[in-house]
N, C-alpha and C. Protein backbone atom coordinates (compact mmCIF):
# COMPACT_ATOMS: atom_id res chain seq x y z
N UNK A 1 -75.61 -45.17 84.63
CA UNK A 1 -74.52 -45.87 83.97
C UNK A 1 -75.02 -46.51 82.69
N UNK A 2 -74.04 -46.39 81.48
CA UNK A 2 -74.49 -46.59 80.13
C UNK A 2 -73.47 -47.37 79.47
N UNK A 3 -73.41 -48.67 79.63
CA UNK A 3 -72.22 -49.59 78.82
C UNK A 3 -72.00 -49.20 77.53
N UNK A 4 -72.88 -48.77 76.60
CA UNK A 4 -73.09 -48.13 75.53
C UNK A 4 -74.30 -47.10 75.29
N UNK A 5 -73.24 -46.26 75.63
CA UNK A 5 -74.43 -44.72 75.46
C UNK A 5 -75.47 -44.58 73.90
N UNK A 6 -76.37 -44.57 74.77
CA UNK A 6 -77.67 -44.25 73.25
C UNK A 6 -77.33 -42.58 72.88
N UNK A 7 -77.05 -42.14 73.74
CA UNK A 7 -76.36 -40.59 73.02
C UNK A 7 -75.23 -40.38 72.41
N UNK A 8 -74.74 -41.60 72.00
CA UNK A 8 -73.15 -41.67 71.19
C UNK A 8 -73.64 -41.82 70.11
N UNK A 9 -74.61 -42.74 69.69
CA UNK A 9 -75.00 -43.50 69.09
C UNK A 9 -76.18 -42.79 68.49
N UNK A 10 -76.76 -41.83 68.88
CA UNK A 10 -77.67 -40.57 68.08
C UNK A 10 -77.20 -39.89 67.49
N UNK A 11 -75.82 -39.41 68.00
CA UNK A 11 -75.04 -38.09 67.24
C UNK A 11 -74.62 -39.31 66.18
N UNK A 12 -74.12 -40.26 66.12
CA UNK A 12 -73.62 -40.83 64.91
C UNK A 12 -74.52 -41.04 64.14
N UNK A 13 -75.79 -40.48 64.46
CA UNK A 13 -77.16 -41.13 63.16
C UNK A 13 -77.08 -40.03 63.01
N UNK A 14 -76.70 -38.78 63.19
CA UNK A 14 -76.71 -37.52 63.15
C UNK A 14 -75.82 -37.01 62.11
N UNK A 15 -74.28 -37.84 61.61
CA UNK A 15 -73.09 -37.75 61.02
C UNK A 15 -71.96 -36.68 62.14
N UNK A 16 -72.37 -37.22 63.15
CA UNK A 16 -71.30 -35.81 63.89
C UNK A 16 -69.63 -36.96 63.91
N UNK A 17 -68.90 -36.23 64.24
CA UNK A 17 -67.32 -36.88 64.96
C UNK A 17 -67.60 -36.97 66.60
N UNK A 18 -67.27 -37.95 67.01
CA UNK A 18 -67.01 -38.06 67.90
C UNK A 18 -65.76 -37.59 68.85
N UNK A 19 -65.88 -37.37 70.08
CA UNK A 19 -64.97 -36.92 71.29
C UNK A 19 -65.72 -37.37 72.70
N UNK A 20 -65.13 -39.00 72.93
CA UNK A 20 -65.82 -39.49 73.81
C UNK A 20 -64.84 -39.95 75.01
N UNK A 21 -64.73 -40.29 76.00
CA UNK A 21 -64.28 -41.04 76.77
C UNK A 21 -63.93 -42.16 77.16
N UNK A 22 -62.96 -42.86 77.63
CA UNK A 22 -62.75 -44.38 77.19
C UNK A 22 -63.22 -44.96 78.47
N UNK A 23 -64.57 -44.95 78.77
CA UNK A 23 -65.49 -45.58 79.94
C UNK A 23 -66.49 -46.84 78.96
N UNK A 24 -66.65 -47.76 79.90
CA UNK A 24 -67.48 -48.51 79.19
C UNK A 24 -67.23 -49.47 78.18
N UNK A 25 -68.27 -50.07 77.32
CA UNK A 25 -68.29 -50.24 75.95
C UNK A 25 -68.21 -49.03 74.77
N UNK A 26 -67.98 -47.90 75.11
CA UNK A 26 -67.43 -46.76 74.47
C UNK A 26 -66.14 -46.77 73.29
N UNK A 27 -65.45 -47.61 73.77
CA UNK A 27 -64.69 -47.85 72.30
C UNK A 27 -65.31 -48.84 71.22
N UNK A 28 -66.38 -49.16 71.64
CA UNK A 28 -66.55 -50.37 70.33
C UNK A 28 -67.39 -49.20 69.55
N UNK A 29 -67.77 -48.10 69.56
CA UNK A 29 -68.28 -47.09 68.94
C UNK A 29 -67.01 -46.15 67.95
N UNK A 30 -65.75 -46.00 67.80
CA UNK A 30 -65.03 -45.52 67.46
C UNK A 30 -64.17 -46.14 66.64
N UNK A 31 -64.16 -45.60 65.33
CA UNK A 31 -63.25 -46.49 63.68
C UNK A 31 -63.52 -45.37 63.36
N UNK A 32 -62.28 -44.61 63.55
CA UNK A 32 -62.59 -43.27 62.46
C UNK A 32 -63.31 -42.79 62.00
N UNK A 33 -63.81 -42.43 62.88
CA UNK A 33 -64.88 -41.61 63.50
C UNK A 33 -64.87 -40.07 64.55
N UNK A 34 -63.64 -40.47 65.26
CA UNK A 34 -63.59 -39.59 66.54
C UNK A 34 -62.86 -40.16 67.01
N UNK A 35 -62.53 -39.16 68.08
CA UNK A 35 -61.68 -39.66 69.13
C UNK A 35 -61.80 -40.12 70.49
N UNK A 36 -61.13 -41.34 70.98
CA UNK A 36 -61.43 -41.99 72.04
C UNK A 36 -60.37 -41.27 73.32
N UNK A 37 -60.50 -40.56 73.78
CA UNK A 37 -59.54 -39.93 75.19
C UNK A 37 -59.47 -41.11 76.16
N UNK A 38 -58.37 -41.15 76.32
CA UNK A 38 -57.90 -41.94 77.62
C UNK A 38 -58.24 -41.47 79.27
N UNK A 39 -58.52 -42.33 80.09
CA UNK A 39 -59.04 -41.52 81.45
C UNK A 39 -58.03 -41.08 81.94
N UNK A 40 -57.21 -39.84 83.11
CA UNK A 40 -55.88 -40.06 83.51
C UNK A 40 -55.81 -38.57 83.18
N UNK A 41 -54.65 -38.06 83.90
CA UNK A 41 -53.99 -36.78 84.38
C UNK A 41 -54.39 -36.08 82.86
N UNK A 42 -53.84 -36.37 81.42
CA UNK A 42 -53.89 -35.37 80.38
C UNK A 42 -55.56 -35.26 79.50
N UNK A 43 -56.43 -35.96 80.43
CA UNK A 43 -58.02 -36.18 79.78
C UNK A 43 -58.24 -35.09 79.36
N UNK A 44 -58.37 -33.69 80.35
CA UNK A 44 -58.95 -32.52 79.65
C UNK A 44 -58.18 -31.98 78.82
N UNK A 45 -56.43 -32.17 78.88
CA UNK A 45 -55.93 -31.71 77.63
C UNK A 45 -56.09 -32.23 76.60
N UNK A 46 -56.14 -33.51 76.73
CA UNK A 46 -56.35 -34.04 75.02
C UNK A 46 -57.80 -34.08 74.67
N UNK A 47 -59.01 -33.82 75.07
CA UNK A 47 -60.30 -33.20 74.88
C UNK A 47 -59.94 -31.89 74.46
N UNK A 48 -59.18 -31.03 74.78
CA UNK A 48 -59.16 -29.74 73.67
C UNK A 48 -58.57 -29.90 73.01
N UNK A 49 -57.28 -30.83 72.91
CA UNK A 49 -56.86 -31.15 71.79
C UNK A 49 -57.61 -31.25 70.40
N UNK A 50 -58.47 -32.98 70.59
CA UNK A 50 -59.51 -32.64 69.37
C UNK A 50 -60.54 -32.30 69.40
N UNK A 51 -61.19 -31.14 70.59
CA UNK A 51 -62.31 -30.24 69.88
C UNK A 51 -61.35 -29.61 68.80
N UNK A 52 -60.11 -28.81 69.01
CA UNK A 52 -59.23 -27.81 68.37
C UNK A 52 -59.02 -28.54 66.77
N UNK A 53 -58.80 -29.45 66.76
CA UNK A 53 -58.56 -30.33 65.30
C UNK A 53 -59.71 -30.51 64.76
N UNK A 54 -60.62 -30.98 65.68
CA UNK A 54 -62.17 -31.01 64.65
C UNK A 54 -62.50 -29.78 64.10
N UNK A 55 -62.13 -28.90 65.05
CA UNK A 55 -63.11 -27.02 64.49
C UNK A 55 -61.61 -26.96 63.54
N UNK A 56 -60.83 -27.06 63.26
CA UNK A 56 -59.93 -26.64 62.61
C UNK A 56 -59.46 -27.47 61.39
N UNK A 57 -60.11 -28.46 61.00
CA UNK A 57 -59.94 -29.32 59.96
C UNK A 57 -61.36 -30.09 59.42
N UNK A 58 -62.17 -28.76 58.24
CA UNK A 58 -62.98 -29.36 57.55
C UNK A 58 -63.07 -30.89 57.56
N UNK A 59 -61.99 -31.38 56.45
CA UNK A 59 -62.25 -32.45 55.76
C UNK A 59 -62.10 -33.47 56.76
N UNK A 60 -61.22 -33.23 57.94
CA UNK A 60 -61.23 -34.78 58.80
C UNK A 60 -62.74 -34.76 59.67
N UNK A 61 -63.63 -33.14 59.90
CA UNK A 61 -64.77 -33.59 60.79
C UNK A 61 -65.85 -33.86 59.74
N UNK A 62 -65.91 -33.80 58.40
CA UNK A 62 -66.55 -34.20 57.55
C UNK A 62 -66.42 -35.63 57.10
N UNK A 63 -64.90 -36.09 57.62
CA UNK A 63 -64.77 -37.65 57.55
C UNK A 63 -65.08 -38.42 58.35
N UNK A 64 -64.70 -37.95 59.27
CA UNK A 64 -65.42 -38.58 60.34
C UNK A 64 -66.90 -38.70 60.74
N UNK A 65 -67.43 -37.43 60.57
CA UNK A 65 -68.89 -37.59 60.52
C UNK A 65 -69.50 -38.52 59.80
N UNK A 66 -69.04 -38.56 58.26
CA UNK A 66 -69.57 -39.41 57.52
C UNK A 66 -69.10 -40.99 57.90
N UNK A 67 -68.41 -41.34 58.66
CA UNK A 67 -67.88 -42.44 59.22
C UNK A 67 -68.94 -42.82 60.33
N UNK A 68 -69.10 -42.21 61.08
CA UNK A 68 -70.04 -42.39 62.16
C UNK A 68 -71.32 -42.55 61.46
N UNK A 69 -71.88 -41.83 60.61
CA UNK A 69 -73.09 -42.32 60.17
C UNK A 69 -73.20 -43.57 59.38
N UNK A 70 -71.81 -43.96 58.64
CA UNK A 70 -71.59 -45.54 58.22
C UNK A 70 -72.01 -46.38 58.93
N UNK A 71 -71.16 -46.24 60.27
CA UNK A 71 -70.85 -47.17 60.97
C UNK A 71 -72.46 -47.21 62.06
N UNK A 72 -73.61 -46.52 62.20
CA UNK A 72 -74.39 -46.48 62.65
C UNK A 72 -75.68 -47.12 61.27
N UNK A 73 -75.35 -46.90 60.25
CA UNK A 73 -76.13 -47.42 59.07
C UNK A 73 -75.76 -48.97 59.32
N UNK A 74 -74.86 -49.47 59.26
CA UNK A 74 -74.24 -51.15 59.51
C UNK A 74 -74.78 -51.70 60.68
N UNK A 75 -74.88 -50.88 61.86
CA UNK A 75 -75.01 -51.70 63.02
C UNK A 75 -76.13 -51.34 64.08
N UNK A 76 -76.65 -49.89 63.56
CA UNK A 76 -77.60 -49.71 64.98
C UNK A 76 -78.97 -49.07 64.51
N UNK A 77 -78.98 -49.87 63.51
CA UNK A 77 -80.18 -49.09 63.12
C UNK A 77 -81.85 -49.86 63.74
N UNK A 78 -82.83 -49.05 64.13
CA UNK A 78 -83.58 -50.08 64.43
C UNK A 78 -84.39 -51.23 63.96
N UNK A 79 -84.06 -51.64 62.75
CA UNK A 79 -84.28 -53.32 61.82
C UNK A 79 -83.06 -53.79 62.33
N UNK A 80 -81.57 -53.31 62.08
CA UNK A 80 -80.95 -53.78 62.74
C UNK A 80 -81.05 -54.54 64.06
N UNK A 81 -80.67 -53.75 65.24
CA UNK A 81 -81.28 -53.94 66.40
C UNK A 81 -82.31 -54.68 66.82
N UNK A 82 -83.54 -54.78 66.25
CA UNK A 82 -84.95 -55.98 66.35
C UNK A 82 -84.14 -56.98 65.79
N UNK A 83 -83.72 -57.34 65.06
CA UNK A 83 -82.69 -58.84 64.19
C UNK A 83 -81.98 -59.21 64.80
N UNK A 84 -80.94 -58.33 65.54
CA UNK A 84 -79.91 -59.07 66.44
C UNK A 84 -80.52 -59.50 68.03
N UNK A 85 -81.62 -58.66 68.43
CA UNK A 85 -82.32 -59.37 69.57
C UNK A 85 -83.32 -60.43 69.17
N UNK A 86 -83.83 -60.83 68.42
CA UNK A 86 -84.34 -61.55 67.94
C UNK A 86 -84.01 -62.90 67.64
N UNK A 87 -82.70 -62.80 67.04
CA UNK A 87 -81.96 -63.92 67.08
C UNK A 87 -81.42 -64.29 68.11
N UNK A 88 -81.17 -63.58 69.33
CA UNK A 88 -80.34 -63.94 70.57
C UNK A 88 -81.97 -64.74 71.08
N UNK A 89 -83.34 -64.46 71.05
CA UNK A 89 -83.93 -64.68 71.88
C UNK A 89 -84.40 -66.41 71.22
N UNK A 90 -84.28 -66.41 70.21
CA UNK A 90 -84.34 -67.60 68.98
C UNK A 90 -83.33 -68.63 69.10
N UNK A 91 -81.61 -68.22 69.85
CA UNK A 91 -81.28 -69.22 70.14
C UNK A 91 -81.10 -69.53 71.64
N UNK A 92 -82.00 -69.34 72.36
CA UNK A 92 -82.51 -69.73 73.83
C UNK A 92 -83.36 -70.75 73.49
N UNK A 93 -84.45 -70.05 72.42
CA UNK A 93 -85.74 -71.03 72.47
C UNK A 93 -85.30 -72.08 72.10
N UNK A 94 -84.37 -72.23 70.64
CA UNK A 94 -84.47 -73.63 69.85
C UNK A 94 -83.52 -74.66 70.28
């Protein structure tokens, strides 16, 4: 179990679009970027839904890609990541 998958979060250092599942902390990964599927009876249809729109629309999986790698440049990078634990552990100590 992965509150926030480190494999969501590779492909977006990667520039891919996302097509993820709405388990978890899994939506705080998604701003136009990809798409978040709802759990529930139409999951696997709307998973082919946007594989079908991503393979079929250059410019939105090129937007999105480049979105995901934004949004992984802002927040998960590892200077990032050492800074924000760092400071959590900084205001325990002080």
């Amino acid at each position: 179990y992965e509150g926030l998958p480190i494999s969501i979060i590779e492909a977006m250092s990667l520039e891919k679009p996302l097509i993820v599942s709405d388990v978890g902390g899994v939506q705080e990964l998604i701003d136009k970027n990809g798409f978040l599927i709802a759990k529930g009876k139409n999951e696997i249809k709307n998973i082919g839904k946007a594989i079908v729109q991503l393979t079929s629309d250059d410019r939105l999986r090129v937007e999105m890609g480049g979105n995901s790698l934004s949004i992984f440049q802002n927040k998960f990078t590892l200077e990032q990541c050492v800074n924000n634990t760092e400071k959590i552990y900084k205001n325990y100590i002080e």
